[in-house]
C-alpha atoms as a PDB file:
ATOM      1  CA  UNK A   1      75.475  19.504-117.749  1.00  0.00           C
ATOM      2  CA  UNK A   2      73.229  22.790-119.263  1.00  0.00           C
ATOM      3  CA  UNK A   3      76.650  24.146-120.051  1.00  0.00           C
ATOM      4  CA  UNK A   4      79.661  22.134-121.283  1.00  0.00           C
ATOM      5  CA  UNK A   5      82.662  23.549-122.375  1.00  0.00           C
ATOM      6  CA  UNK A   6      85.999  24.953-121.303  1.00  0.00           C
ATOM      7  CA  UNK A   7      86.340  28.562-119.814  1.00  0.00           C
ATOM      8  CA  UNK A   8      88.728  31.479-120.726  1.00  0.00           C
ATOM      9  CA  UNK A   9      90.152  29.858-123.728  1.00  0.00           C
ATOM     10  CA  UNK A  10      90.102  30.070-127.273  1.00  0.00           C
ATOM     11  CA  UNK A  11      88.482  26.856-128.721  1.00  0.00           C
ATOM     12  CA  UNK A  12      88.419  25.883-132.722  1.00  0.00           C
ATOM     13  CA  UNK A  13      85.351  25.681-133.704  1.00  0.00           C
ATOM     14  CA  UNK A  14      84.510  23.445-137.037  1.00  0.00           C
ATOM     15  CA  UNK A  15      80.659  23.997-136.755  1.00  0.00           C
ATOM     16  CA  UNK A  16      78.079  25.655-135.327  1.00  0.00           C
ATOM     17  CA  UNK A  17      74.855  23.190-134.219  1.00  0.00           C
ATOM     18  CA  UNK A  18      72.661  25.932-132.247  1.00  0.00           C
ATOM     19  CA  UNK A  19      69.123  25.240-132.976  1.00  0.00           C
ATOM     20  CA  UNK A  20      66.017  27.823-131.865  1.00  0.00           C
ATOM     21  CA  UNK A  21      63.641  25.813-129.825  1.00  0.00           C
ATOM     22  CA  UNK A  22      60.043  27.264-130.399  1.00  0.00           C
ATOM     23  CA  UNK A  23      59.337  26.795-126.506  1.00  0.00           C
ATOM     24  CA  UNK A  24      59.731  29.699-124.143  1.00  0.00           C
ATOM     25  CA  UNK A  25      62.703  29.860-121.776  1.00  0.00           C
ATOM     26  CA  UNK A  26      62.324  28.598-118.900  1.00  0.00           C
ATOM     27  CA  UNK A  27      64.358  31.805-117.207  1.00  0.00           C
ATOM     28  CA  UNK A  28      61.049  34.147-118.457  1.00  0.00           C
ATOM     29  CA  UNK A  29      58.673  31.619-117.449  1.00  0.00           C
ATOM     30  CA  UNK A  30      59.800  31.738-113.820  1.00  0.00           C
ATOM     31  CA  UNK A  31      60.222  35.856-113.434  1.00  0.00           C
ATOM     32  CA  UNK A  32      57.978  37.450-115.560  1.00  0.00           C
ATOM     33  CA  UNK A  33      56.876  39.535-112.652  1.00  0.00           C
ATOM     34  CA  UNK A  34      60.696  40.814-112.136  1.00  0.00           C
ATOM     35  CA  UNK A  35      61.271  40.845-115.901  1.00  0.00           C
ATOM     36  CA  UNK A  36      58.118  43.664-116.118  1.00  0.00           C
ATOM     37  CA  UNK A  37      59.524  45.665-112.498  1.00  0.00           C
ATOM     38  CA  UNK A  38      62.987  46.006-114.289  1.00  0.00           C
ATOM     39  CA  UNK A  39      61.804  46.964-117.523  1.00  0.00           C
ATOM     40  CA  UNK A  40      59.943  49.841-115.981  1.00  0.00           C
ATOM     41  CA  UNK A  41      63.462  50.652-114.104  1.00  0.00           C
ATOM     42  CA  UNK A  42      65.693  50.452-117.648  1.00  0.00           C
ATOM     43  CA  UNK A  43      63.130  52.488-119.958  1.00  0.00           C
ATOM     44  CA  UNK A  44      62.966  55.151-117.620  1.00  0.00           C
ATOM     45  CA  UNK A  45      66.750  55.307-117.232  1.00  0.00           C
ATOM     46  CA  UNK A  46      67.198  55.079-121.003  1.00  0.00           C
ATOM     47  CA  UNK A  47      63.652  55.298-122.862  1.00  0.00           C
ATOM     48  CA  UNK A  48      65.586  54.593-126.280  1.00  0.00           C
ATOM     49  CA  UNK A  49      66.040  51.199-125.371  1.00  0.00           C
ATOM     50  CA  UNK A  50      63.593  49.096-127.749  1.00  0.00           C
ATOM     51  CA  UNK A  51      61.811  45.388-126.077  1.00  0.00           C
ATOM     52  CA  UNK A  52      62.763  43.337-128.857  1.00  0.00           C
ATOM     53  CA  UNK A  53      63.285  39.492-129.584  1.00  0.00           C
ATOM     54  CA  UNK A  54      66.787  38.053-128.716  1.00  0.00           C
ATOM     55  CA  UNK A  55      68.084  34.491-127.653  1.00  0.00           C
ATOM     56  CA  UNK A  56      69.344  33.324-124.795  1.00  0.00           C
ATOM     57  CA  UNK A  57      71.076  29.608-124.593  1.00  0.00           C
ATOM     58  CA  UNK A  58      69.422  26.761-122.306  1.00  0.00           C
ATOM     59  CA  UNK A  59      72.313  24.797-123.499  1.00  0.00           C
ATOM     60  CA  UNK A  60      75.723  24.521-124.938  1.00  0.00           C
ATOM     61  CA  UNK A  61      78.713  22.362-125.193  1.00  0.00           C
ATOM     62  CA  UNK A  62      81.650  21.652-126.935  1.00  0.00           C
ATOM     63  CA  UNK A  63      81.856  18.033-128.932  1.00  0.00           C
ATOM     64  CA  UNK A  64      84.902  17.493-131.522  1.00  0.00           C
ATOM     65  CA  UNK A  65      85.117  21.047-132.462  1.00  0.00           C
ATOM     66  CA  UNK A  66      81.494  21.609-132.914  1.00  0.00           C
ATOM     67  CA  UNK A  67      79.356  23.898-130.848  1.00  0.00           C
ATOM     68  CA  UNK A  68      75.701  22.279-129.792  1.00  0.00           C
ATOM     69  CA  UNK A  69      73.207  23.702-128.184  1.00  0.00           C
ATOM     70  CA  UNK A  70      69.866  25.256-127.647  1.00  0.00           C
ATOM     71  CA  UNK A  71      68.563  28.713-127.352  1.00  0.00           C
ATOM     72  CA  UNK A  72      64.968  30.252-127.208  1.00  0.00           C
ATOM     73  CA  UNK A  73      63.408  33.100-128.217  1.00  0.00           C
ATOM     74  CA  UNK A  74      63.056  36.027-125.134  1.00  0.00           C
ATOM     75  CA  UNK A  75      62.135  39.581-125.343  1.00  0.00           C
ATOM     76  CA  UNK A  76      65.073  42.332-124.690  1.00  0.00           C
ATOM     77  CA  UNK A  77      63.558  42.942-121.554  1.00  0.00           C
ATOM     78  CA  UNK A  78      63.823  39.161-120.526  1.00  0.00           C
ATOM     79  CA  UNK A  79      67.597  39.331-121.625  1.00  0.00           C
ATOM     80  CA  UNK A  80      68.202  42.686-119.263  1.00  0.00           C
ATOM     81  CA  UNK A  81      66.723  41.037-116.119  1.00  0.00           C
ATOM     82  CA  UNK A  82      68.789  38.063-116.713  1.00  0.00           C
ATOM     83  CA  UNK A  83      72.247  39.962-116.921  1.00  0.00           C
ATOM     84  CA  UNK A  84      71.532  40.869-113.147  1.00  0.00           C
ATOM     85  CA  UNK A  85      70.895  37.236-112.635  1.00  0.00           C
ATOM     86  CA  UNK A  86      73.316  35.329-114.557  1.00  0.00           C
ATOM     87  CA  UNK A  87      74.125  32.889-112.222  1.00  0.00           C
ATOM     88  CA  UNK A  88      72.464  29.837-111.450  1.00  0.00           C
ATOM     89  CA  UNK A  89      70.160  30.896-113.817  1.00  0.00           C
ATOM     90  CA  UNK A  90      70.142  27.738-116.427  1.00  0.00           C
ATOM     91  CA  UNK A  91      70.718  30.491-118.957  1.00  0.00           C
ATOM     92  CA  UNK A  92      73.741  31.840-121.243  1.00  0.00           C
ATOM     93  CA  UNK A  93      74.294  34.263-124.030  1.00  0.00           C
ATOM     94  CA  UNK A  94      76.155  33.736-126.944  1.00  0.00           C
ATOM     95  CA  UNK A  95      76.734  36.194-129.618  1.00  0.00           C
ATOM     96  CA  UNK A  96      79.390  36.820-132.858  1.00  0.00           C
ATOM     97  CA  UNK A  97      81.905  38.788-134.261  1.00  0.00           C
ATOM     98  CA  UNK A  98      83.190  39.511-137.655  1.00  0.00           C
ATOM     99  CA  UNK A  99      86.643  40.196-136.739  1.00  0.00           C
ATOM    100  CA  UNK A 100      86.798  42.534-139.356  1.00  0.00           C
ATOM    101  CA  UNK A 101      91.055  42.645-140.555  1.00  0.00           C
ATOM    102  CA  UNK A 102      91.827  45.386-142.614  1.00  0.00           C
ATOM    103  CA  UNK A 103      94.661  44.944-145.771  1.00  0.00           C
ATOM    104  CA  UNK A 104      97.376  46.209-143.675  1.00  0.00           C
ATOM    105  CA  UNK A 105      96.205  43.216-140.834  1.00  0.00           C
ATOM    106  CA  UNK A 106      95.547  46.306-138.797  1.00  0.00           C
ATOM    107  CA  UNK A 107      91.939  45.309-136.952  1.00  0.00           C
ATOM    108  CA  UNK A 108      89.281  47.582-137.386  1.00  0.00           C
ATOM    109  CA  UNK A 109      86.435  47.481-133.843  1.00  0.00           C
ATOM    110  CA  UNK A 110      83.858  50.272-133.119  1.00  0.00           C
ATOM    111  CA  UNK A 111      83.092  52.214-130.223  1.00  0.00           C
ATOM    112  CA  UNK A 112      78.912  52.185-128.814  1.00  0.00           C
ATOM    113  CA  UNK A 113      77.415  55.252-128.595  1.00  0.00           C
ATOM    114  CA  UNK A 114      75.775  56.854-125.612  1.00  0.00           C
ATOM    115  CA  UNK A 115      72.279  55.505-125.679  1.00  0.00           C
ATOM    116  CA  UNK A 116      72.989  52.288-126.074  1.00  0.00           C
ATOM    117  CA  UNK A 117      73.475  50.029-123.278  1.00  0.00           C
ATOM    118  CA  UNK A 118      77.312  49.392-123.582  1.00  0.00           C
ATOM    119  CA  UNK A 119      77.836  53.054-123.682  1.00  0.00           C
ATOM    120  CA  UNK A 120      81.011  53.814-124.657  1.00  0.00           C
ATOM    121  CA  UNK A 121      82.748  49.960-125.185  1.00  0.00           C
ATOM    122  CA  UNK A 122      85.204  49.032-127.335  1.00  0.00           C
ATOM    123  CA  UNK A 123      84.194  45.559-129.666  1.00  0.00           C
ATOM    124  CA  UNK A 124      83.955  44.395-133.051  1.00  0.00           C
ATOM    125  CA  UNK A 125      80.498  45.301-134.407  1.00  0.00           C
ATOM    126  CA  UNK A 126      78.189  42.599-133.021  1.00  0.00           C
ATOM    127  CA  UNK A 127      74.769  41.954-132.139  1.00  0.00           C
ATOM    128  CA  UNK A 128      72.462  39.278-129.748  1.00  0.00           C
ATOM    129  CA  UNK A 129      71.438  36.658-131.905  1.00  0.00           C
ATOM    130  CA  UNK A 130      67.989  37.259-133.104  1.00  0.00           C
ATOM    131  CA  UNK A 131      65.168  34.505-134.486  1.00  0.00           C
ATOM    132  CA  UNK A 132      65.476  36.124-138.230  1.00  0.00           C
ATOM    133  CA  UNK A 133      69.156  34.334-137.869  1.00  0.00           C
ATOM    134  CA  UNK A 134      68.174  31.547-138.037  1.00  0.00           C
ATOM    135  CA  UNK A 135      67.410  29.207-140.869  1.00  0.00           C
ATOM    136  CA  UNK A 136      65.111  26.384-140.330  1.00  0.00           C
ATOM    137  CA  UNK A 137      65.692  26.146-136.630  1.00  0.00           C
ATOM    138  CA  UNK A 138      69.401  26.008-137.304  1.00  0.00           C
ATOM    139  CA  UNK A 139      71.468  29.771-136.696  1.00  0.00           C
ATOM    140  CA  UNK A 140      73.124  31.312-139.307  1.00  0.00           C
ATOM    141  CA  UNK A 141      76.373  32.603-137.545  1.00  0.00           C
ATOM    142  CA  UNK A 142      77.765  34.423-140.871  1.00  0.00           C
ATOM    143  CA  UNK A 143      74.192  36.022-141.525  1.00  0.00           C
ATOM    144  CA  UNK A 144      74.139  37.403-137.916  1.00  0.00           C
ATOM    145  CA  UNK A 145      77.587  38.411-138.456  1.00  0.00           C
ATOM    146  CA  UNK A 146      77.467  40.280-141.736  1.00  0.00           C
ATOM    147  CA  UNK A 147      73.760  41.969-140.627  1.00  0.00           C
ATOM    148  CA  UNK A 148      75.284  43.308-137.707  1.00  0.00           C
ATOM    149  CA  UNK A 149      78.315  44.836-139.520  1.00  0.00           C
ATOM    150  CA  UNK A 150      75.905  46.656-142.081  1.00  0.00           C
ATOM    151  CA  UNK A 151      74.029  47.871-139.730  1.00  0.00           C
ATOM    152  CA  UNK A 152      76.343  49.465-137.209  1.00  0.00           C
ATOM    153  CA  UNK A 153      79.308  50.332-139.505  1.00  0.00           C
ATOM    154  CA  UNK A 154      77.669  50.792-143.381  1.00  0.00           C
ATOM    155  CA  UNK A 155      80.312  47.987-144.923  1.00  0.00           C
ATOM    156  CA  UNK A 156      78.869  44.912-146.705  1.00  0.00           C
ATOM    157  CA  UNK A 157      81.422  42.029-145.871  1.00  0.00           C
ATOM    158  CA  UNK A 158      79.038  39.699-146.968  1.00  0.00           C
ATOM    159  CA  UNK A 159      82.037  39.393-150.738  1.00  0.00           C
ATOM    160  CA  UNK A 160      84.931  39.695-148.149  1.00  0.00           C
ATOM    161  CA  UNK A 161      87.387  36.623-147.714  1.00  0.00           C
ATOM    162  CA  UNK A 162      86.486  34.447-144.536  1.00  0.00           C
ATOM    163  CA  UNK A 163      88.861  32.879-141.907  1.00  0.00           C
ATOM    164  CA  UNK A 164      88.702  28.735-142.536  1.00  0.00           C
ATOM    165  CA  UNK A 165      87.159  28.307-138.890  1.00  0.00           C
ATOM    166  CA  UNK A 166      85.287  29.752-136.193  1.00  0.00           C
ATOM    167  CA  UNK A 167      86.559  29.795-132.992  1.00  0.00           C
ATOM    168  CA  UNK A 168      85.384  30.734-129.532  1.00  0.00           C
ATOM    169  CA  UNK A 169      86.037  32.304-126.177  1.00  0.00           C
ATOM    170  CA  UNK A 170      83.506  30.746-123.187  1.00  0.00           C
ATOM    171  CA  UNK A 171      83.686  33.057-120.059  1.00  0.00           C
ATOM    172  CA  UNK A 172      81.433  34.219-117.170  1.00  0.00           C
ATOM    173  CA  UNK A 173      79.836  36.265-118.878  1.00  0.00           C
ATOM    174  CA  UNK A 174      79.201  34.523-122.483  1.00  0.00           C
ATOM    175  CA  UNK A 175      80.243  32.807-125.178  1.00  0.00           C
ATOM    176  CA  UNK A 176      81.619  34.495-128.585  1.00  0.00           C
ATOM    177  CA  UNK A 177      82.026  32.925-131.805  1.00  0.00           C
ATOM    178  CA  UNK A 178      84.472  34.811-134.265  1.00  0.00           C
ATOM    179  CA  UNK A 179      85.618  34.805-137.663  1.00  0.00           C
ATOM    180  CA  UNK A 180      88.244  36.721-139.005  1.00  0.00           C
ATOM    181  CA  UNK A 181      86.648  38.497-142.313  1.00  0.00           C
ATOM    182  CA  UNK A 182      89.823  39.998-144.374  1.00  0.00           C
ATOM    183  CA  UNK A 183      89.081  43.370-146.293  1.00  0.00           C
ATOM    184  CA  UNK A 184      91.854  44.396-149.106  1.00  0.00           C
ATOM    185  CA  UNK A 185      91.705  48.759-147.724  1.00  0.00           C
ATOM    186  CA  UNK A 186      93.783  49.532-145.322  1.00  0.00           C
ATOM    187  CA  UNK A 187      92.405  50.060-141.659  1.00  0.00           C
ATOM    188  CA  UNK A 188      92.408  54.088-142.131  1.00  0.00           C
ATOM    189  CA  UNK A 189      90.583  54.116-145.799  1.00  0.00           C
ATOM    190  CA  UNK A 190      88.180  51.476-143.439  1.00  0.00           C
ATOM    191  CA  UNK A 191      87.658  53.476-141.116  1.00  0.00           C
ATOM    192  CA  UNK A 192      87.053  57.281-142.705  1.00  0.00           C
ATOM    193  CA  UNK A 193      84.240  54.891-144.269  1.00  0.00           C
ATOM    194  CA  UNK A 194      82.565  53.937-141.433  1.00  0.00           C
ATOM    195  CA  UNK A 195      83.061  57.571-140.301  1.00  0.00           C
ATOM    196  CA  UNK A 196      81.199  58.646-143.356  1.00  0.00           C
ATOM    197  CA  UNK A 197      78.038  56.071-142.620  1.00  0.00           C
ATOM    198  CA  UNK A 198      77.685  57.138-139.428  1.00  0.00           C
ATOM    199  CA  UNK A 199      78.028  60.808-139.749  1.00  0.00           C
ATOM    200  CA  UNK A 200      74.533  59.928-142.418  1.00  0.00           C
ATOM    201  CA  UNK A 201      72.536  58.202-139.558  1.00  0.00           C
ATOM    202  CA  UNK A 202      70.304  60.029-137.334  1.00  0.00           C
ATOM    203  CA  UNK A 203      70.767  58.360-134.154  1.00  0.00           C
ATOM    204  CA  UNK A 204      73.359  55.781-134.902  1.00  0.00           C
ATOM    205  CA  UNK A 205      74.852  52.940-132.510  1.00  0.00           C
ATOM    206  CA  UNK A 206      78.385  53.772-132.543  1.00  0.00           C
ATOM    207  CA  UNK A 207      80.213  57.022-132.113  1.00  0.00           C
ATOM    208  CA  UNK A 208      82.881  55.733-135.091  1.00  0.00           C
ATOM    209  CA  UNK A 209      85.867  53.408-135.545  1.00  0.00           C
ATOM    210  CA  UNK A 210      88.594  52.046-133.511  1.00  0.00           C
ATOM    211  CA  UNK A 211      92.073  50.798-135.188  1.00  0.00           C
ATOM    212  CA  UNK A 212      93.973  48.217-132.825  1.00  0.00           C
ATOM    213  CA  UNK A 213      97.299  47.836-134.788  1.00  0.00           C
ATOM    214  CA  UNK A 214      99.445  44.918-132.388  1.00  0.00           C
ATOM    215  CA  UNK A 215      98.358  42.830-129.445  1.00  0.00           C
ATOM    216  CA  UNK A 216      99.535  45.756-127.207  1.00  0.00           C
ATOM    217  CA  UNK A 217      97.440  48.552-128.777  1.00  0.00           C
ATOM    218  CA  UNK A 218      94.465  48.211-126.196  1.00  0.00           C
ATOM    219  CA  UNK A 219      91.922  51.695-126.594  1.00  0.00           C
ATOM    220  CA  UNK A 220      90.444  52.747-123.809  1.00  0.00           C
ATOM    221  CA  UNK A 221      87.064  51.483-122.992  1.00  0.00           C
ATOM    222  CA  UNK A 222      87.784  47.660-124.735  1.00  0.00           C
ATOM    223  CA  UNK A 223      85.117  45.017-123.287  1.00  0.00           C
ATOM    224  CA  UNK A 224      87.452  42.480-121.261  1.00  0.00           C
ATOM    225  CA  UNK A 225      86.751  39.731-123.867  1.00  0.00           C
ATOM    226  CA  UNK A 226      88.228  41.626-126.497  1.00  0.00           C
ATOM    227  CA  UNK A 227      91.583  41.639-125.472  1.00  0.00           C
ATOM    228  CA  UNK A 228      92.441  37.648-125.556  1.00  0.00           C
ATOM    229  CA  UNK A 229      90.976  38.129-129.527  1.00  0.00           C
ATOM    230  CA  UNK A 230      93.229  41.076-130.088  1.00  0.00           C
ATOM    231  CA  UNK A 231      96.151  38.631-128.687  1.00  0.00           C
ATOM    232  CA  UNK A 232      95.050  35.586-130.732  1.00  0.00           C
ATOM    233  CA  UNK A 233      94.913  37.450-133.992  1.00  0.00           C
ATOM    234  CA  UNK A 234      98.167  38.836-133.802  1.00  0.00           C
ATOM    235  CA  UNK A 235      99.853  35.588-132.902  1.00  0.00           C
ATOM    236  CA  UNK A 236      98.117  33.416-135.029  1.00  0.00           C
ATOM    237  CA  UNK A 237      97.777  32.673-138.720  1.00  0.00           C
ATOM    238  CA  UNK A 238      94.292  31.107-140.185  1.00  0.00           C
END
């Protein structure tokens, strides 16, 4: 099987083997036309989105606590045309998460702004994996995770103590790997900072923080994987 791994549970992960193939995917191979019709229908309902290069899977499974699998390089507008088409479409996303803890093991997420396409959602600041994260065919989950951090939030993480192991959480919709990434502050001094970086950017992706402070402290807005995270962190130890 394309896809090989169990669903709607949290998985350990020991290592990440996800390796860019330089081919295209077969998914924009066989609907460029639609691909180029749909674009024309997103841009006009939200012109700031930007046609950039993301991944999408052709592959992944599960082996001994090690993540395999293959992904190729697609343009955004290939990756919105295939999240109408998911299914039976020999194609999956896969994407990361710094599960950034704060001192007081308080959780610290972000809220997307208006423009963006998850308008409003509650997550942990997180990107698409792009081909700059990778390193010699080979992606760099940490790199993904600490670029995406700086750029939505302001923090560098990149000194901050990591979790001993990935894990993972395979739905329907995609697979995340996370990594709890501890921070000595406490989730308020956090957060006024990420208030701070984004009250300096000119059109930035998030409207500001969330705090989650127990497994029941669910905001408004939280994307449905989120919430089996939020219950894992709180009722486990690294």
């Amino acid at each position: 099987m394309s896809f090989d791994l169990p669903r709607n549970v949290i998985l350990p992960v020991d290592a990440v083997d996800v390796r860019l193939d330089p081919g295209p995917h077969p998914f924009a191979l066989d609907n460029a036309e639609a691909i180029a019709a749909n674009w024309q229908h997103e841009i006009a309902a939200n012109p700031a989105l930007f046609d950039g290069p993301v991944v999408l899977l052709s592959r992944l499974a599960w082996r001994d606590n090690r993540l395999v699998g293959r992904c190729h390089a697609v343009s955004y507008s290939t990756f919105m045309l295939w999240r109408k088409r998911r299914e039976n479409s020999g194609a999956e996303h896969a994407y990361a998460h710094a599960m950034l803890v704060a001192g007081d093991n308080a959780l610290v997420a972000i809220r997307m702004a208006a423009h963006t396409v998850t308008a409003g959602r509650v997550y942990f600041a997180a990107g698409s994996f792009e081909p700059a994260d990778f390193r010699d065919g080979l992606v760099d989950v940490d790199f993904n995770m600490i670029r995406e951090v700086r750029e939505e939030t302001g923090l560098d993480i990149s000194g901050a103590a990591r979790g001993l192991h990935y894990h993972a959480l395979s739905t329907a919709s995609g697979t995340v790997i996370f990594r709890r990434y501890r921070v000595p502050e406490p989730a308020e001094e956090i957060a006024q900072r990420i208030s701070a970086f984004v009250a300096t950017e000119a059109e930035p992706e998030i409207v500001g923080p969330v705090i989650i402070r127990h497994a029941t402290d669910l905001p408004h807005g939280l994307m449905p994987h989120m919430k089996p995270l939020i219950e894992w962190h709180f009722a486990n130890r690294d």
